[in-house]
Protein backbone atom coordinates (compact mmCIF):
# COMPACT_ATOMS: atom_id res chain seq x y z
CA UNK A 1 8.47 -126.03 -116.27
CA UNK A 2 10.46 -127.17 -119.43
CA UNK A 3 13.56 -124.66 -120.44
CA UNK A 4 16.15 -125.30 -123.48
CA UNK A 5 18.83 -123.83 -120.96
CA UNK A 6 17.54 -124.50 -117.71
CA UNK A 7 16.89 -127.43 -115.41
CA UNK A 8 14.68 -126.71 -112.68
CA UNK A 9 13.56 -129.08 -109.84
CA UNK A 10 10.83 -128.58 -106.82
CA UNK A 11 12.20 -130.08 -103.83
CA UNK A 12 10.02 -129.25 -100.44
CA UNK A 13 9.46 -125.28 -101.49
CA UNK A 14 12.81 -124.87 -103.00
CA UNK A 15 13.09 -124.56 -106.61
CA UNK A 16 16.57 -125.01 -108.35
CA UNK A 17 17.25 -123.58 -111.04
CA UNK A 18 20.10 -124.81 -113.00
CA UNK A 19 21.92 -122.95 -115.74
CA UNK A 20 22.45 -125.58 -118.37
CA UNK A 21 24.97 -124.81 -121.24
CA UNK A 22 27.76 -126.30 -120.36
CA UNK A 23 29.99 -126.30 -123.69
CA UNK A 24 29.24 -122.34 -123.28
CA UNK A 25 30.18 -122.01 -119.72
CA UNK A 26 26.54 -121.72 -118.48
CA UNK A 27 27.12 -118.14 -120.91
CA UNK A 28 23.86 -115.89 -120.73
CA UNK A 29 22.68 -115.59 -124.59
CA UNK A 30 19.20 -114.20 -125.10
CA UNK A 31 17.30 -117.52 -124.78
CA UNK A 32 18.37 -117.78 -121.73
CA UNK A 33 17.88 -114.81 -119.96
CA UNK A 34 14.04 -114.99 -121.54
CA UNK A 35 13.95 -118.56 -120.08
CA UNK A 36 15.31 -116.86 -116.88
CA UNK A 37 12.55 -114.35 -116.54
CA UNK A 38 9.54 -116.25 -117.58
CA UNK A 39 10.86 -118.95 -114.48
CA UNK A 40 11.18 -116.09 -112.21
CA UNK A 41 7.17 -114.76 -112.93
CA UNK A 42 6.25 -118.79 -112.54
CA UNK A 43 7.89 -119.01 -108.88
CA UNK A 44 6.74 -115.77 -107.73
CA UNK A 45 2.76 -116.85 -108.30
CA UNK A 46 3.52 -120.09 -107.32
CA UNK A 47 2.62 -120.69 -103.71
CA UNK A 48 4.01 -123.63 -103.22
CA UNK A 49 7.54 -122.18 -103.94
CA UNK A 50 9.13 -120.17 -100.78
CA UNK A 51 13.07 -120.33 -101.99
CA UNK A 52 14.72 -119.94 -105.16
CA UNK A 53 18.01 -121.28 -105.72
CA UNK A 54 20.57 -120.74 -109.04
CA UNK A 55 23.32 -122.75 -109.69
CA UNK A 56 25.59 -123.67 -112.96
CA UNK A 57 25.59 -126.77 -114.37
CA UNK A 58 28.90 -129.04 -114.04
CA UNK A 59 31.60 -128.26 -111.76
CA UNK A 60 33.72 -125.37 -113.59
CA UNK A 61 31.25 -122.92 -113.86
CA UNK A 62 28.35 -120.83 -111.98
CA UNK A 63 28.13 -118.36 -115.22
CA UNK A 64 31.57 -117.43 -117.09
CA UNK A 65 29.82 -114.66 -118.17
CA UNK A 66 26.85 -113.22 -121.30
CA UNK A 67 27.96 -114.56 -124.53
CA UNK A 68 30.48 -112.87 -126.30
CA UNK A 69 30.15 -114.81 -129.45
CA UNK A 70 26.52 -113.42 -129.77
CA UNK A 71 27.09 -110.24 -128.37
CA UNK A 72 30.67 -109.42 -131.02
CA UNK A 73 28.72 -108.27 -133.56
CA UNK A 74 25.80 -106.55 -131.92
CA UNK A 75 25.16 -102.79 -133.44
CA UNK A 76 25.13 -100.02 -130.68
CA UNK A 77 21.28 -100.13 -130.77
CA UNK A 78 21.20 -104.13 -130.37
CA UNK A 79 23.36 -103.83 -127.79
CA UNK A 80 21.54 -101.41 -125.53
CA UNK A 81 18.48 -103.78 -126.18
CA UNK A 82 20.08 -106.90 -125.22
CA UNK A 83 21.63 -104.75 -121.73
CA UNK A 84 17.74 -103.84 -121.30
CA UNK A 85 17.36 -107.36 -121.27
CA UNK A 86 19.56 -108.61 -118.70
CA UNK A 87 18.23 -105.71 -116.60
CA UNK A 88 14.97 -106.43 -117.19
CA UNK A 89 15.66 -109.89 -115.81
CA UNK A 90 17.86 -109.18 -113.13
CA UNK A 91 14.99 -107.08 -111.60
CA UNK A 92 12.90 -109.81 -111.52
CA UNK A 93 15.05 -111.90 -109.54
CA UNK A 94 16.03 -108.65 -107.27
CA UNK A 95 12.06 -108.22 -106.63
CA UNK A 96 11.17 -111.42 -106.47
CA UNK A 97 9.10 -111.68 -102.92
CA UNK A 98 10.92 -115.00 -102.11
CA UNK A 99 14.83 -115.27 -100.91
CA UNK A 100 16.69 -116.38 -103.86
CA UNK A 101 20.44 -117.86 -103.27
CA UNK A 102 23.09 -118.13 -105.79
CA UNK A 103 24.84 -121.53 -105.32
CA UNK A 104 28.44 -120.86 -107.64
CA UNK A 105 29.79 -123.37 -108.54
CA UNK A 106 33.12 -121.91 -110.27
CA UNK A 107 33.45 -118.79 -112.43
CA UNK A 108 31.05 -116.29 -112.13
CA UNK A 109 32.39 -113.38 -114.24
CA UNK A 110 30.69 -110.67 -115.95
CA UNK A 111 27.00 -111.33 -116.65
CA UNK A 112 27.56 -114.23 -114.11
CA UNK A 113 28.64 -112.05 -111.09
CA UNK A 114 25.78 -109.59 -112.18
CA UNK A 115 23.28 -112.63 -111.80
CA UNK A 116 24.79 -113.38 -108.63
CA UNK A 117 24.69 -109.93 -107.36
CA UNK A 118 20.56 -110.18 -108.56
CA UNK A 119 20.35 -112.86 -105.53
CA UNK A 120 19.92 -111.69 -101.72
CA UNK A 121 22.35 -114.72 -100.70
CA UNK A 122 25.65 -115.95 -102.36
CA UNK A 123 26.71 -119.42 -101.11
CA UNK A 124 30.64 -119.79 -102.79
CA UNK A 125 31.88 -123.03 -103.62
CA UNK A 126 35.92 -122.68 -102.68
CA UNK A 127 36.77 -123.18 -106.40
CA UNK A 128 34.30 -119.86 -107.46
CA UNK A 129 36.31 -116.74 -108.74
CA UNK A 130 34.54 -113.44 -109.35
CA UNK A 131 35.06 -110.97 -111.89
CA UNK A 132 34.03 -107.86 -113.94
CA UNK A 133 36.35 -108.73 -117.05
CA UNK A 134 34.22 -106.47 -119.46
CA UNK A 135 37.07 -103.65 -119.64
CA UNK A 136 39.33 -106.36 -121.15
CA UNK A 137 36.47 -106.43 -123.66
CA UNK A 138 36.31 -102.95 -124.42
CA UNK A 139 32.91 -102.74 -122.73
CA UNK A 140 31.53 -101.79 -119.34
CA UNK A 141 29.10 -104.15 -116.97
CA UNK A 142 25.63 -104.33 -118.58
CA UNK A 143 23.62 -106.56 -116.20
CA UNK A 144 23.89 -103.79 -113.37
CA UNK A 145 27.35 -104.63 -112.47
CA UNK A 146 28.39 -100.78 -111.94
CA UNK A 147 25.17 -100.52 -109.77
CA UNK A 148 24.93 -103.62 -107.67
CA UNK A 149 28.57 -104.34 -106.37
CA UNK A 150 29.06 -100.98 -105.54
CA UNK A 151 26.13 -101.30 -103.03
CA UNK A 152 27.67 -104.36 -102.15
CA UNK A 153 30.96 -104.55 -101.29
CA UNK A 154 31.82 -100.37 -101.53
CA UNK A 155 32.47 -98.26 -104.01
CA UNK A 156 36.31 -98.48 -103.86
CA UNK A 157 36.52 -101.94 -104.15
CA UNK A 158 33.80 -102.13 -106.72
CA UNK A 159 35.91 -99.13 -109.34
CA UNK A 160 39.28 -101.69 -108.74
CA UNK A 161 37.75 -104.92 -109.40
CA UNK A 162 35.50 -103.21 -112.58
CA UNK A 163 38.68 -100.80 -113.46
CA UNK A 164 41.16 -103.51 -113.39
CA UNK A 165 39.11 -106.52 -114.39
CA UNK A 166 40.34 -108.57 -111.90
CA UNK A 167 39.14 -112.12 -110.90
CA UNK A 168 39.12 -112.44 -107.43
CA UNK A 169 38.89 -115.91 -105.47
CA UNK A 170 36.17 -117.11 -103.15
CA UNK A 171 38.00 -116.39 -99.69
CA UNK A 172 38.34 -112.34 -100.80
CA UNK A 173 35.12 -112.22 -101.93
CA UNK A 174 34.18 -113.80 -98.09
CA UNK A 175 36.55 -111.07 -96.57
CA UNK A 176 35.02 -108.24 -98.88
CA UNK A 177 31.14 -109.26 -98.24
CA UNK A 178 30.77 -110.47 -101.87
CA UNK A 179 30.10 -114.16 -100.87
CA UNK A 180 28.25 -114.90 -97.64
CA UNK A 181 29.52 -118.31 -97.12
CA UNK A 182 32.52 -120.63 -98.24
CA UNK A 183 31.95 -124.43 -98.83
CA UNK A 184 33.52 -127.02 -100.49
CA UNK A 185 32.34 -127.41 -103.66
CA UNK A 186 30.91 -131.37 -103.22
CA UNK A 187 28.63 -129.81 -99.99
CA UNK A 188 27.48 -126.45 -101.85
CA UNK A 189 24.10 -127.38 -103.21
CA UNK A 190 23.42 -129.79 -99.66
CA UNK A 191 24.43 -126.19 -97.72
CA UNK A 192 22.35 -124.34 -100.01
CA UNK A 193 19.34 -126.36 -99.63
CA UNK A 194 19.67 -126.48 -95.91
CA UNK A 195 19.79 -123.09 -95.97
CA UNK A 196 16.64 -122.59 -97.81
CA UNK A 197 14.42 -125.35 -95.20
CA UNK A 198 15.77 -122.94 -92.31
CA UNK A 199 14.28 -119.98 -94.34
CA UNK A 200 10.87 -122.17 -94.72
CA UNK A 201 10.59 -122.90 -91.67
CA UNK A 202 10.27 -118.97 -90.83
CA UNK A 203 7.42 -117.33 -90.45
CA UNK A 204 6.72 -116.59 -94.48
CA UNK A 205 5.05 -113.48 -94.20
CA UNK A 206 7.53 -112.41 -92.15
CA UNK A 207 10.87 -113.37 -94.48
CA UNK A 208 8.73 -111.38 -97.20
CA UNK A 209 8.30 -108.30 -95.94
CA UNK A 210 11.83 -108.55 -94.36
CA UNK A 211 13.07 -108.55 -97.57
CA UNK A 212 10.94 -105.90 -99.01
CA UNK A 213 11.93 -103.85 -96.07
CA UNK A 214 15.72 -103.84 -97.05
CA UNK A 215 15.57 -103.96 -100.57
CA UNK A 216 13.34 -100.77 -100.64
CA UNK A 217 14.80 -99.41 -97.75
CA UNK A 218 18.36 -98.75 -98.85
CA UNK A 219 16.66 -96.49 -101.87
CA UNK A 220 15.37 -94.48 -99.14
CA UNK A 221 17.46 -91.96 -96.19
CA UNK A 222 17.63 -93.41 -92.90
CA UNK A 223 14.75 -91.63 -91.28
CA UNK A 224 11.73 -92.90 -94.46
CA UNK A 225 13.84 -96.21 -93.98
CA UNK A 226 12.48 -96.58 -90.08
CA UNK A 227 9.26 -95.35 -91.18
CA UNK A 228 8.83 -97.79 -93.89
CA UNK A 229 10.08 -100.63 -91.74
CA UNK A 230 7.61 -99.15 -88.78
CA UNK A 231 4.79 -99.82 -91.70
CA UNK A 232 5.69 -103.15 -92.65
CA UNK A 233 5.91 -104.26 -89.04
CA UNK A 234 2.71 -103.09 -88.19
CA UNK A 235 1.43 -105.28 -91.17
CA UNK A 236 2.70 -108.30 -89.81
CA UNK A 237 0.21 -108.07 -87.12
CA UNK A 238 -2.72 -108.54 -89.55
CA UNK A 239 -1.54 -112.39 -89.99
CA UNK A 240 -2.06 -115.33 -88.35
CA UNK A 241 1.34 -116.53 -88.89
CA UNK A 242 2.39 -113.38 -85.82
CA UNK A 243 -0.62 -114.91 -83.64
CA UNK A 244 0.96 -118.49 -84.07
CA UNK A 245 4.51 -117.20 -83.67
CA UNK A 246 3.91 -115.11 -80.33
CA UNK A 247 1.73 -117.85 -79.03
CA UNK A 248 3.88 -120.63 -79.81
CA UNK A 249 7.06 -118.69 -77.99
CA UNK A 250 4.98 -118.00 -75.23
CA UNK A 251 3.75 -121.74 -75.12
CA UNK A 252 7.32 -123.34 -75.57
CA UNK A 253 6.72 -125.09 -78.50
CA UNK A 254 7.13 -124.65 -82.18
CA UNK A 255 5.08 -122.14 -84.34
CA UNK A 256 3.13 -124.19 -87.29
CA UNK A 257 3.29 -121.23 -89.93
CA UNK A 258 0.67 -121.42 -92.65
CA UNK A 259 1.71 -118.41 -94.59
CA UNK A 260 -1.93 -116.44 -93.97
């Protein structure tokens, strides 16, 4: 896969994506969101590919944000098209069956949070600093900022950092459940690739429909919740990846998953 904007490398059923314009602060214009999404359909009917990670190129920046120099003079109607957009996009990351990771690298404000709120796991370098800023714009969150951090970290927390327009450094957004993990920045792609072998190394199947099962879940009251989860358990049992993993506990050794 060749991108204008992106970089992305295959290493042992990771991809890595890399957000690549870095005199724009790894800024989300319109090529590169359509770059983003066409990747995203790529890895999810590639079979070879069973982790996603994101990451900014250079060392200042995850994504400082969409592009404000393209987006200034954007009619009301362009505007709501080019929000579609990043929506559009940010669902395909969000549904994508495999576990994607956001490895930040710096800033990730605005349209950069929102792409890191699109990922199940956020791996914070201790330079990253989060932020809605788009009040100090005269605008709201686009990308599904309103939507997505709320679930996230609360609705309090979510109205003062979008109200305010905050940035907020990597240890709060540890102690607020924004970022999963803290690392220093030189180790955060090594941590975020060691992460994603761990994940391989799972049944595949099973990490799947584990992540079907709480994305679709919390849409649904707690009792359909169990019931869907129930469902998607029960399906597990029709692969031979649950033979192999049962057996291979029961046999002490360790399960050779093949993803059927």
């Amino acid at each position: 896969m060749t991108y204008e904007n992106l970089l992305v490398e295959i290493e042992n059923g990771t991809a890595i994506v890399t957000i690549n314009r870095p005199k724009a602060m790894n800024a989300l214009n319109e090529k590169t969101l359509i770059e983003l999404q066409d990747a995203f359909v790529n890895f999810t009917a590639d079979d070879v590919i069973q982790v996603i990670i994101i990451t900014g190129s250079g060392e200042k920046a995850f994504v400082a944000g969409a592009d404000i120099a393209a987006m200034q003079p954007l009619t009301a109607l362009e505007a709501r098209q080019f929000a579609k957009l990043g929506h559009q996009v940010m669902r395909h990351i969000e549904a994508c069956p495999k576990p994607v990771i956001a490895a930040i690298n710096g800033f990730a404000l605005g349209g950069g949070c929102e792409l890191a709120l699109g990922c199940d796991i956020r791996v914070a370098a201790e330079n990253a600093r989060f932020g809605q800023p788009e009040v100090n714009l005269g605008v709201i969150p686009g990308f599904g900022g309103t939507q997505r951090l709320a679930r996230l970290i609360g609705k309090g927390r979510a109205m003062e950092l979008i109200f305010t327009g905050d940035m907020i450094d990597a240890v709060e957004a540890y102690r607020i459940g924004l970022a999963n993990k803290i690392v220093p920045l030189d180790q955060l792609l090594d941590t975020s690739k060691k992460m994603a072998e761990t994940i391989i190394n799972k049944g595949p199947h099973a990490v799947r429909l584990a992540k079907e099962a709480i994305r679709n879940g919390l849409e649904l009251d707690l009792e359909r919740a169990n019931q869907y989860e129930a469902e998607l358990f029960g399906l597990c049992f029709a692969t031979t990846d649950q033979k192999e993993g049962m057996l291979a506990f029961l046999e002490k050794r360790q399960a050779k998953f093949k993803g059927k």
